[in-house]
Protein backbone atom coordinates (compact mmCIF):
# COMPACT_ATOMS: atom_id res chain seq x y z
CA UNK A 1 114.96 -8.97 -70.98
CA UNK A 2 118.12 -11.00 -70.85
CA UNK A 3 118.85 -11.39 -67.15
CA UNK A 4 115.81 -14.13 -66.16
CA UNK A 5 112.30 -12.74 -65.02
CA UNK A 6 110.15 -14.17 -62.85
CA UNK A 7 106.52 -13.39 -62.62
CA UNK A 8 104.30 -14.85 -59.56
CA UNK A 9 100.55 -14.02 -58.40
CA UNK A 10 99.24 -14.36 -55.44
CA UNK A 11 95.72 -14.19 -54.55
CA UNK A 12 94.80 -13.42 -58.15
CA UNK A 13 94.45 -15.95 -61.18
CA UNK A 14 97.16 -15.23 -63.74
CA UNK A 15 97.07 -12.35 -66.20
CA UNK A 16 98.23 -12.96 -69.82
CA UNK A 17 97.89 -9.16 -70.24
CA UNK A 18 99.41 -8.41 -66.78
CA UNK A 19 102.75 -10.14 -67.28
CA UNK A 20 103.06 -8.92 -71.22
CA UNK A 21 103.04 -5.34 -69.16
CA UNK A 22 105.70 -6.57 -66.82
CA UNK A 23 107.93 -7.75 -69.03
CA UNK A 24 107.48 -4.51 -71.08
CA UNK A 25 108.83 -2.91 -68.36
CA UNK A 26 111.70 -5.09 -67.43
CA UNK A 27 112.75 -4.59 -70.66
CA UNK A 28 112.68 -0.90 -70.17
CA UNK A 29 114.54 -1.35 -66.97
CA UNK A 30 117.15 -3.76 -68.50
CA UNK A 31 117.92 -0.42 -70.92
CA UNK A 32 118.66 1.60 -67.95
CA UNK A 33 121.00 -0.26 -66.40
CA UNK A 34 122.22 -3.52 -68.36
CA UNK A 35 123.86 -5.50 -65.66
CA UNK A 36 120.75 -6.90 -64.24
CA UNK A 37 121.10 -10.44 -63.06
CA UNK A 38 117.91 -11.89 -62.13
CA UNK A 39 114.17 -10.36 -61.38
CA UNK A 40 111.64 -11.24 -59.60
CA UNK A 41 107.95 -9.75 -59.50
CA UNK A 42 105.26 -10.52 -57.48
CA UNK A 43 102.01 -9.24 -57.94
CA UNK A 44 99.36 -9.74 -55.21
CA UNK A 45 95.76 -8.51 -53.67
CA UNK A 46 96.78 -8.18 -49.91
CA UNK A 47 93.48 -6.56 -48.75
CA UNK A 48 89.95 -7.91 -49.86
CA UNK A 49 87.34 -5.15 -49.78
CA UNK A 50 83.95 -5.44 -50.29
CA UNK A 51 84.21 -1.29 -49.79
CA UNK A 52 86.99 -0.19 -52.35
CA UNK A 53 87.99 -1.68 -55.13
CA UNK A 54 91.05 -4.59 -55.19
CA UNK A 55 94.18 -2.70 -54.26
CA UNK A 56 97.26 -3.90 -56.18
CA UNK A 57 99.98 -4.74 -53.88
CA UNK A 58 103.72 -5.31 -56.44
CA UNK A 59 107.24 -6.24 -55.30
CA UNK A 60 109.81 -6.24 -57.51
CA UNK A 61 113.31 -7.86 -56.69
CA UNK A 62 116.33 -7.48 -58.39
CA UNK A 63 119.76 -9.42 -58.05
CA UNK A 64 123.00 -6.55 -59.57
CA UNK A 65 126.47 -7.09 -59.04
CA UNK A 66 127.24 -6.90 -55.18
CA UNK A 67 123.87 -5.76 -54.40
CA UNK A 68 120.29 -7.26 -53.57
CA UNK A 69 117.25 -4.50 -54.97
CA UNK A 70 113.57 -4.98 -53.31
CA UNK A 71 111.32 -2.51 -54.23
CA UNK A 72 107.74 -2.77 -53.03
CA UNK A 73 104.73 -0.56 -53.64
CA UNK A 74 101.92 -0.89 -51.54
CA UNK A 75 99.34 1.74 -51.75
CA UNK A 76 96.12 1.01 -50.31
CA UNK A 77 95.16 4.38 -50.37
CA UNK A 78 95.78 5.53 -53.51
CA UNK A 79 93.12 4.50 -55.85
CA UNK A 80 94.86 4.60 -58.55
CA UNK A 81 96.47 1.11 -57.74
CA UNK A 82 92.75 -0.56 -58.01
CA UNK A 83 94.76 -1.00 -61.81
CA UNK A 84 97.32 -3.25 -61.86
CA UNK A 85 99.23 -1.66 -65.06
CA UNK A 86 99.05 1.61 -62.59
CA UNK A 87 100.75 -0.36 -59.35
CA UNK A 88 103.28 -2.34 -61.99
CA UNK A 89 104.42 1.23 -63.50
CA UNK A 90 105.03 2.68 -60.10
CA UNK A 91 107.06 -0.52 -58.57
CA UNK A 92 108.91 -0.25 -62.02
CA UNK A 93 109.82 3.39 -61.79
CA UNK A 94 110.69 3.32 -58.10
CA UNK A 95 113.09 0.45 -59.06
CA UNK A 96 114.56 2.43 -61.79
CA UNK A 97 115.15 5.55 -59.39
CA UNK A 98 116.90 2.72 -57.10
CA UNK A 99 119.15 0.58 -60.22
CA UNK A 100 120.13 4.84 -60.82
CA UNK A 101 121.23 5.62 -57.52
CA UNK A 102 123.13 1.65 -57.65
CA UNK A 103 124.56 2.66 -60.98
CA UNK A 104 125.68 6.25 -59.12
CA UNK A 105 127.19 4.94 -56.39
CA UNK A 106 129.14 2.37 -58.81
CA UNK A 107 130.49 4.89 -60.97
CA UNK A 108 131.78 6.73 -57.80
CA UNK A 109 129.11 9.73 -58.80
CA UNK A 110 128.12 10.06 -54.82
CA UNK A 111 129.88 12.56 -52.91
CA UNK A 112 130.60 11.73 -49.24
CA UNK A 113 130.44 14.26 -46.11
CA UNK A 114 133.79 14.69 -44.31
């Protein structure tokens, strides 16, 4: 990625393996829409329980041209997101949905009710 990227945990040690997969998919989001600024992910453990499994809690933030992207994906009920490549692929895709719509509404693509 050429815009900088910014990787924090909290509540977790730091994952080698987990940030290689982020920046995978920066990369991937870079291709989408190229005018990225700055990023900023944040992977965390919110809710410790002895129950479930560690639910993966990830907010991404983007910085684009006159606008300010947060996307966050909290899913403690999906147990899917007890794998963090899981909760990083679905922040990553809702924020690609979002920089599409951005991109959209750029363009002048969105149509507007009377």
């Amino acid at each position: 990625m050429q815009a900088p990227l910014e990787i924090t945990f909290r509540d977790i040690a730091a994952s080698p393996t987990a940030e290689a997969f982020v920046e995978r998919w920066a990369d991937r989001l870079e291709r989408t829409y190229d005018r990225i600024e700055h990023c900023a992910v944040m992977i965390e453990v919110p809710h410790r329980s002895h129950r479930q499994g560690q639910k993966f809690h990830v907010r991404i933030e983007l910085r684009v041209p006159d606008n300010f992207i947060v996307v966050s994906r909290d899913r403690s009920i999906d147990p899917a997101h007890e794998d963090v490549r899981v909760a990083i692929a679905d922040a990553f895709l809702a924020a690609r949905r979002r920089l599409q719509d951005h991109a959209r509404i750029q363009r002048g693509d969105v149509k507007h009710h009377a």
